[in-house]
Protein backbone atom coordinates (compact mmCIF):
# COMPACT_ATOMS: atom_id res chain seq x y z
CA UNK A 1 -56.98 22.21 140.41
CA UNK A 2 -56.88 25.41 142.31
CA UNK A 3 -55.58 25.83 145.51
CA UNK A 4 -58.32 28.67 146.90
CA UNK A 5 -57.83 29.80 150.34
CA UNK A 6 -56.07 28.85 153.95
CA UNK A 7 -57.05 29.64 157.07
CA UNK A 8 -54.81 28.64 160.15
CA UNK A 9 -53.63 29.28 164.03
CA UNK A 10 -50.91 32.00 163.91
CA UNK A 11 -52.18 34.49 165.32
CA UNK A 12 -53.56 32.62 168.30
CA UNK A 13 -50.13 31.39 168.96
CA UNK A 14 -47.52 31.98 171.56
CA UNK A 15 -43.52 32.43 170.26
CA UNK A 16 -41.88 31.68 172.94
CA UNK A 17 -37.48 32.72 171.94
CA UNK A 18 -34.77 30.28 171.69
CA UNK A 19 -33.83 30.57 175.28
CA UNK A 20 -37.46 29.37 176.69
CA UNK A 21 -37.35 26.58 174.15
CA UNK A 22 -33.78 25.53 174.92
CA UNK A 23 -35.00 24.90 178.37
CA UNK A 24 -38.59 22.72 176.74
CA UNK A 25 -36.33 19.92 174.31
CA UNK A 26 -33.28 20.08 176.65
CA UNK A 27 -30.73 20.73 173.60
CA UNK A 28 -27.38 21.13 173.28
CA UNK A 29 -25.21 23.47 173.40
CA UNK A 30 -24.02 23.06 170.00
CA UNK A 31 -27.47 23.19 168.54
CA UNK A 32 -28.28 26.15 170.32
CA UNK A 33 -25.32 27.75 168.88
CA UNK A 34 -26.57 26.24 164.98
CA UNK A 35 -30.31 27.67 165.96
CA UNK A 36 -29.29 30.92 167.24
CA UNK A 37 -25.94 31.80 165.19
CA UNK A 38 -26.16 29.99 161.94
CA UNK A 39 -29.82 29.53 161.41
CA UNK A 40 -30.65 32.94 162.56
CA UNK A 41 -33.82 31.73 164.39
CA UNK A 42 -35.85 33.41 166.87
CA UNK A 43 -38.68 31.65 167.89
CA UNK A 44 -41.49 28.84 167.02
CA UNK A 45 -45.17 28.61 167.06
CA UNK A 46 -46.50 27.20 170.25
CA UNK A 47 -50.22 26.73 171.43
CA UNK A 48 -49.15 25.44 175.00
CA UNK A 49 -52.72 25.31 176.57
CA UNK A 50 -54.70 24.05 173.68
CA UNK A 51 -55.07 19.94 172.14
CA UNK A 52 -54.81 19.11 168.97
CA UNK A 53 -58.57 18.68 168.13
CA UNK A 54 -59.46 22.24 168.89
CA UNK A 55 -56.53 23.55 166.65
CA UNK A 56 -58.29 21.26 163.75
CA UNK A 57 -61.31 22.75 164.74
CA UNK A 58 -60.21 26.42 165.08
CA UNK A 59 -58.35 26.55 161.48
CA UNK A 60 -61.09 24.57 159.66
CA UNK A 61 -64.00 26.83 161.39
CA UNK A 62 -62.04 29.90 160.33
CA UNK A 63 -61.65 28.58 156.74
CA UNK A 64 -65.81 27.99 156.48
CA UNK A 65 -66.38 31.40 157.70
CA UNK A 66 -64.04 32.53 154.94
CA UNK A 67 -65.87 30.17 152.36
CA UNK A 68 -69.37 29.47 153.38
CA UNK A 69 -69.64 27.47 149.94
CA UNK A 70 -67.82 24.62 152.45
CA UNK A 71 -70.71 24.40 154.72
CA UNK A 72 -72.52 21.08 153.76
CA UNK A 73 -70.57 21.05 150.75
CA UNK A 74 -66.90 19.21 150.70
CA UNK A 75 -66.68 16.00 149.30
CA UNK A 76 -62.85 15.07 150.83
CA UNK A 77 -61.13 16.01 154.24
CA UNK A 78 -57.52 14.77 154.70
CA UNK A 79 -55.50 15.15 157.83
CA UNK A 80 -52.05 15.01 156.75
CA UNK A 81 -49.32 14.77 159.47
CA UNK A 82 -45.80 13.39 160.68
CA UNK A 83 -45.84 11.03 163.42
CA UNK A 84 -45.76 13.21 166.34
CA UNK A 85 -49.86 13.11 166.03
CA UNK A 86 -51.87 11.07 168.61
CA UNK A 87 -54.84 11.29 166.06
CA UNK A 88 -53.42 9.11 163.41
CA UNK A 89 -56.17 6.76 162.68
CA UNK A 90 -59.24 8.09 165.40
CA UNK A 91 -61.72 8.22 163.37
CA UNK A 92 -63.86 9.11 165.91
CA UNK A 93 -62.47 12.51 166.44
CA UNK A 94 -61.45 13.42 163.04
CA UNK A 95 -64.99 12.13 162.06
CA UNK A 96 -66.85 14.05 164.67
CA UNK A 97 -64.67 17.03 164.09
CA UNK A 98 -65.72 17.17 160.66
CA UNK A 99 -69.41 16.92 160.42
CA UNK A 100 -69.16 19.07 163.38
CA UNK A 101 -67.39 21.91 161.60
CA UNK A 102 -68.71 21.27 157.57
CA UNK A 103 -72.68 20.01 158.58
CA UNK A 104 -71.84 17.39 156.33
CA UNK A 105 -70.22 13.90 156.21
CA UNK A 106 -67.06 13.52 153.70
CA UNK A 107 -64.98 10.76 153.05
CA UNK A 108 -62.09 11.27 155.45
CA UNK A 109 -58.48 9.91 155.83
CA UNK A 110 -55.27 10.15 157.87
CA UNK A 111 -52.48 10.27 155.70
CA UNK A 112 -49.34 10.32 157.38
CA UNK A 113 -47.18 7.39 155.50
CA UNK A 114 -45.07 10.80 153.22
CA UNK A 115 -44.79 12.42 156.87
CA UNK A 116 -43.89 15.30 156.56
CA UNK A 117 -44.63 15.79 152.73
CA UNK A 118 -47.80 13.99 153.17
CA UNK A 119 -49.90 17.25 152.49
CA UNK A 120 -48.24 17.37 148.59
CA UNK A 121 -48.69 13.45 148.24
CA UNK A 122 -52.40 13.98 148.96
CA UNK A 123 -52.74 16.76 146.31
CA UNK A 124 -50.42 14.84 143.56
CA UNK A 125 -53.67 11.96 144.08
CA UNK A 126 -56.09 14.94 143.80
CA UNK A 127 -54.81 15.86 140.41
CA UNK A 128 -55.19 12.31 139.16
CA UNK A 129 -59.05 12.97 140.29
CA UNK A 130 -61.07 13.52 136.98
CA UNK A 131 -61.36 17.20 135.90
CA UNK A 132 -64.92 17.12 134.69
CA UNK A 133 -66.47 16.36 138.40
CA UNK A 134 -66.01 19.27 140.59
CA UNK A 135 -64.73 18.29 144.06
CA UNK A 136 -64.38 20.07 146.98
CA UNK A 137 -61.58 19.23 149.31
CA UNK A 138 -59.74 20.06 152.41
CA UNK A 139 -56.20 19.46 153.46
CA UNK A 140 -55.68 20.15 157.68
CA UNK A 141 -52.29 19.59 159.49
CA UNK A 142 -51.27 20.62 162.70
CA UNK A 143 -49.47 18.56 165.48
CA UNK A 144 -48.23 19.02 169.12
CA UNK A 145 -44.61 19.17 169.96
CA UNK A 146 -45.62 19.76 173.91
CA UNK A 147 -48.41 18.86 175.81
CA UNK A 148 -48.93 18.66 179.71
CA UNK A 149 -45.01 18.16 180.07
CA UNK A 150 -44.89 15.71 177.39
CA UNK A 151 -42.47 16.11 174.64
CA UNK A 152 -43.24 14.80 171.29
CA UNK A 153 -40.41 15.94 169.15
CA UNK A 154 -37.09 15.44 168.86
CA UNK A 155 -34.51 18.19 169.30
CA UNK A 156 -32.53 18.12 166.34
CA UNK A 157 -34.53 21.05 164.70
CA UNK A 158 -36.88 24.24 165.89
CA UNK A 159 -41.06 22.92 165.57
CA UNK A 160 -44.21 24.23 165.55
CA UNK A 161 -47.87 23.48 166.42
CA UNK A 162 -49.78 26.01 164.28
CA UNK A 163 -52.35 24.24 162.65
CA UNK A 164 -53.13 25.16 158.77
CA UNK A 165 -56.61 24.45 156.84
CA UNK A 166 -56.66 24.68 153.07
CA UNK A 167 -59.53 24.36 150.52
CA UNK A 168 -58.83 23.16 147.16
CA UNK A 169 -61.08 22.60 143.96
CA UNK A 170 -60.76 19.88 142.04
CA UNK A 171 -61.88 21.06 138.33
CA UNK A 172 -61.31 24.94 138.84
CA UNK A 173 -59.36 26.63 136.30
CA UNK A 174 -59.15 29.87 137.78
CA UNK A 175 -57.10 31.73 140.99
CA UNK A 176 -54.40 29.78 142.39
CA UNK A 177 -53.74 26.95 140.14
CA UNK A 178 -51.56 23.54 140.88
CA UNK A 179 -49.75 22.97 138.07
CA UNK A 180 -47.30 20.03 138.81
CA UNK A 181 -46.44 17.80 141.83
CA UNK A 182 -43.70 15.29 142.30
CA UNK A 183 -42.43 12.60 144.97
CA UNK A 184 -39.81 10.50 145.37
CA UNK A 185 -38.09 8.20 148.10
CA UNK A 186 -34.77 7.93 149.17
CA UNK A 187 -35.00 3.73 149.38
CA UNK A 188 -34.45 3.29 152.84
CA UNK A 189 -31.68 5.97 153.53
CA UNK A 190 -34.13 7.57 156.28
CA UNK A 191 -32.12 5.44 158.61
CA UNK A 192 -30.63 7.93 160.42
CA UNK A 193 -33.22 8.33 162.89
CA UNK A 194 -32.67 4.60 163.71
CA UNK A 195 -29.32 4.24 163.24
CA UNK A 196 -26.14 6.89 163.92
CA UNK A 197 -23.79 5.30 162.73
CA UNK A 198 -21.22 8.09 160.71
CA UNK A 199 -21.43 5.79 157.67
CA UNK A 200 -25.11 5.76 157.28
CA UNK A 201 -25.47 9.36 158.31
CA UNK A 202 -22.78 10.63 155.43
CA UNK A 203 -24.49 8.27 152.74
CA UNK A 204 -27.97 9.95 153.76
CA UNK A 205 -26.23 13.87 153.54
CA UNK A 206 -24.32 13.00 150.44
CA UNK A 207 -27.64 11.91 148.80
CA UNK A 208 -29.72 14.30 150.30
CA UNK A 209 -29.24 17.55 148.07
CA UNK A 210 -28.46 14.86 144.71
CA UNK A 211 -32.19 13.83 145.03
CA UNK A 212 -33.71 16.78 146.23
CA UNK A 213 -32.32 19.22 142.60
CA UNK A 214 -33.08 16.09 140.32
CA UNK A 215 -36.70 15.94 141.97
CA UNK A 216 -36.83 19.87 141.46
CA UNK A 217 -35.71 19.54 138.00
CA UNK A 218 -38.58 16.49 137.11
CA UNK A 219 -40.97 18.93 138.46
CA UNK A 220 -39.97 21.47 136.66
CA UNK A 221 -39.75 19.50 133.57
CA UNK A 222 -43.79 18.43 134.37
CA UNK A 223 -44.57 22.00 134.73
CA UNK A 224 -43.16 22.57 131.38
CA UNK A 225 -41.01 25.47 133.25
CA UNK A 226 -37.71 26.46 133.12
CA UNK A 227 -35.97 27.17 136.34
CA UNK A 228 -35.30 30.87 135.72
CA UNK A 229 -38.81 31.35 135.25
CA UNK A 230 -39.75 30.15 139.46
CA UNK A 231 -40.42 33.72 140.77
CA UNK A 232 -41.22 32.66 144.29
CA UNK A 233 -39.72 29.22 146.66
CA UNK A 234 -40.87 28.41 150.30
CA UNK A 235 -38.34 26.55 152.04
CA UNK A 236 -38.49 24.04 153.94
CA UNK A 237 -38.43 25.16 157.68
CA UNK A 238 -36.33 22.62 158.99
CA UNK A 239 -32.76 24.25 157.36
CA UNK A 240 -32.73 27.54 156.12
CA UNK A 241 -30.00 26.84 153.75
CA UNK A 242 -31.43 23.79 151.71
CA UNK A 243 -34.25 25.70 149.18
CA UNK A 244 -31.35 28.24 148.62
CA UNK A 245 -28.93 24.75 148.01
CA UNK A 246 -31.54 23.77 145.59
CA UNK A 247 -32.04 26.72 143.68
CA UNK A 248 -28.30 27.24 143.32
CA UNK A 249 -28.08 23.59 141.64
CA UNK A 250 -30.64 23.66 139.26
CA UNK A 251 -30.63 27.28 138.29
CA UNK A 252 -33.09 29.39 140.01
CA UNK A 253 -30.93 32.03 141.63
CA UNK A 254 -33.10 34.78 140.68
CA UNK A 255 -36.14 33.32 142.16
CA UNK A 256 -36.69 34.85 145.96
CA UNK A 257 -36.46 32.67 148.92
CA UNK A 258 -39.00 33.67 150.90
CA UNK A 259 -38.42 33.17 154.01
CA UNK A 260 -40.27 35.44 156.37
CA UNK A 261 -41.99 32.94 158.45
CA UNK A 262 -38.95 30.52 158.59
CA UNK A 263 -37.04 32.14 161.88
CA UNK A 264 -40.12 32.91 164.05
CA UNK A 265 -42.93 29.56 163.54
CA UNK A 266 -40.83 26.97 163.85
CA UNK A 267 -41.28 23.87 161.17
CA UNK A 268 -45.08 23.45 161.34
CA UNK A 269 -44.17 19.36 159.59
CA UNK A 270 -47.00 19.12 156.71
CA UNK A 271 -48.48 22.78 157.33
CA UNK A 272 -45.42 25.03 156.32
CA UNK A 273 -46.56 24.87 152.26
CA UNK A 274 -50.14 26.31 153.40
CA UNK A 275 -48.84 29.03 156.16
CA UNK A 276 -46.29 30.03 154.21
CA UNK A 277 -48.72 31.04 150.67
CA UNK A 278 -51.36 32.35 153.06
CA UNK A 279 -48.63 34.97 154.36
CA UNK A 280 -46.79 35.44 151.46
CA UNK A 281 -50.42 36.29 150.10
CA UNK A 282 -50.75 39.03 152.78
CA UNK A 283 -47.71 40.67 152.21
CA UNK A 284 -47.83 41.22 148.02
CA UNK A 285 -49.04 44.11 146.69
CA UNK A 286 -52.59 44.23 145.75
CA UNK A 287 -51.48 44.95 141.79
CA UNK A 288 -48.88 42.38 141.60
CA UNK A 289 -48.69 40.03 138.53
CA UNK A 290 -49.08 36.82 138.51
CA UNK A 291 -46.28 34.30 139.99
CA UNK A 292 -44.95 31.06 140.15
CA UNK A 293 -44.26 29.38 142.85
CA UNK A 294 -42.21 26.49 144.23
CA UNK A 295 -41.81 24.09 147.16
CA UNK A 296 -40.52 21.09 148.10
CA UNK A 297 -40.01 19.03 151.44
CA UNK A 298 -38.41 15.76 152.88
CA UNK A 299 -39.99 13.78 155.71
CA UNK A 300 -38.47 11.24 158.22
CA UNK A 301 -40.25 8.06 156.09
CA UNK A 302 -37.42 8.57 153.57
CA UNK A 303 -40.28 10.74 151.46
CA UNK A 304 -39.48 13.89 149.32
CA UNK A 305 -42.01 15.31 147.23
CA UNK A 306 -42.55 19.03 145.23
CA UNK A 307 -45.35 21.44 143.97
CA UNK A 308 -45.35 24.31 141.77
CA UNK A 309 -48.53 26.54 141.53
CA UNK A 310 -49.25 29.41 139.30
CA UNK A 311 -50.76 32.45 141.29
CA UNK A 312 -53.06 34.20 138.22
């Protein structure tokens, strides 16, 4: 399966810095001090004046005019979000905004039940879609973190609303290819945004980085990789220090973090895979070798799930 181009809403986006957002979630001052002095971050990805359906609609127009083989052609569009999105199951938007956008009438779903690694979850069931059809299929996420004074998410880490649009091909063997996907769940130790208590909190951060290197080393191991051979790993944007965690436990030092978007978008929940390849793209040399790449992400339904592609 080959994971062939992205389109999304940075560059219509305003970055507002930590100070302006301080005064939007109303945190403390002992996050602001973690955001600002140990996180290093500068600002997020906001599209204050602009709903949610129109950032669908501007990252999945943008991706047609890239690929015009999409128009009246895609068989599968998935929305794949956290639950900050009002959009979860309206059909009647997310079906409108697709025939709207492909002139053509896929099967579409809201997947949201992985949260915030909903958007790997959907391609894991994409590569268990038989090779010898071709398929063409979209992935979109985007959300809204503010929205005529209304505040969506929590303040316990830095957000953003950029929306990302990605076409993949079910049957390709060539460009960007997929080559292993794994999830996992940590059985109900998600708790923590229910319950506080210290006990419950310390059993989810003791378990946390555990599962996360024995899910990176499964993947690997379905990849048929070894770990020094990663060249490339996009963090997850909610800690800067976890993917480097990660790497440390299960023997990819050498691979590079890459983690130029990380201080300035904000965690974009399912979209940070997609924005993050799409300007990693932009900024390689045009006579650079192939790489592999890996990611991995957690999301609040107790979900954790990786991917490793192979760009040719």
């Amino acid at each position: 399966m080959q994971l062939v181009d992205v389109a999304h809403t940075l560059s219509k986006a305003s970055y507002p810095d930590l100070d302006a957002l301080r005064g939007l979630y109303g945190w403390s001052d002992r996050n602001h001090r973690i955001f600002s002095r140990m996180f290093a971050l500068e600002s997020t990805a906001l599209h204050p004046q602009t709903a949610l359906p129109k950032l669908l609609i501007h990252s999945a127009s943008e991706l047609v005019k890239a690929n015009p083989e999409l128009l009246g052609n895609v068989d599968y569009v998935f929305y794949c979000h956290a639950i900050n999105s009002p959009l979860m199951l309206d059909d009647e938007v997310l079906g409108t905004l697709v025939r709207t956008v492909f002139d053509c009438d896929p099967e579409v779903m809201s997947v949201a039940h992985g949260s915030c690694t909903s958007a790997i979850m959907v391609m894991r069931m994409l590569q268990n879609f038989p090779a010898d059809k071709p398929l063409n299929a979209v992935i979109l996420t985007g959300e809204k973190c503010f929205f005529d004074m209304l505040q969506y998410a929590d303040n316990q880490g830095l957000y953003g609303e950029a929306s990302a649009a990605a076409f993949l091909k079910v049957g390709a063997e060539t460009g960007t290819q997929i080559i292993a996907t794994e999830t996992g769940h940590f059985e109900g130790m998600f708790a923590p945004m229910v319950d506080v208590s210290p006990e419950v909190v310390q059993a989810f951060d003791q378990a946390f980085l555990p599962r996360m290197s024995g899910l990176v080393t499964r993947l690997l191991q379905n990849a048929e990789m070894s770990a020094e051979q990663i060249d490339v790993i996009f963090p997850t944007h909610l800690s800067p220090f976890t993917s480097n965690r990660v790497a440390n436990l299960v023997g990819m030092e050498k691979a590079e973090v890459w983690k130029n978007n990380l201080p300035k978008i904000g965690h974009c929940y399912c979209g940070d895979l997609f924005l993050n390849y799409k300007n990693w793209l932009a900024t390689r040399d045009a006579d650079a070798g192939p790489a592999k790449i890996l990611s991995f992400a957690s999301g609040m339904t107790g979900s954790y799930a990786g991917i490793v592609l192979e760009k040719g």
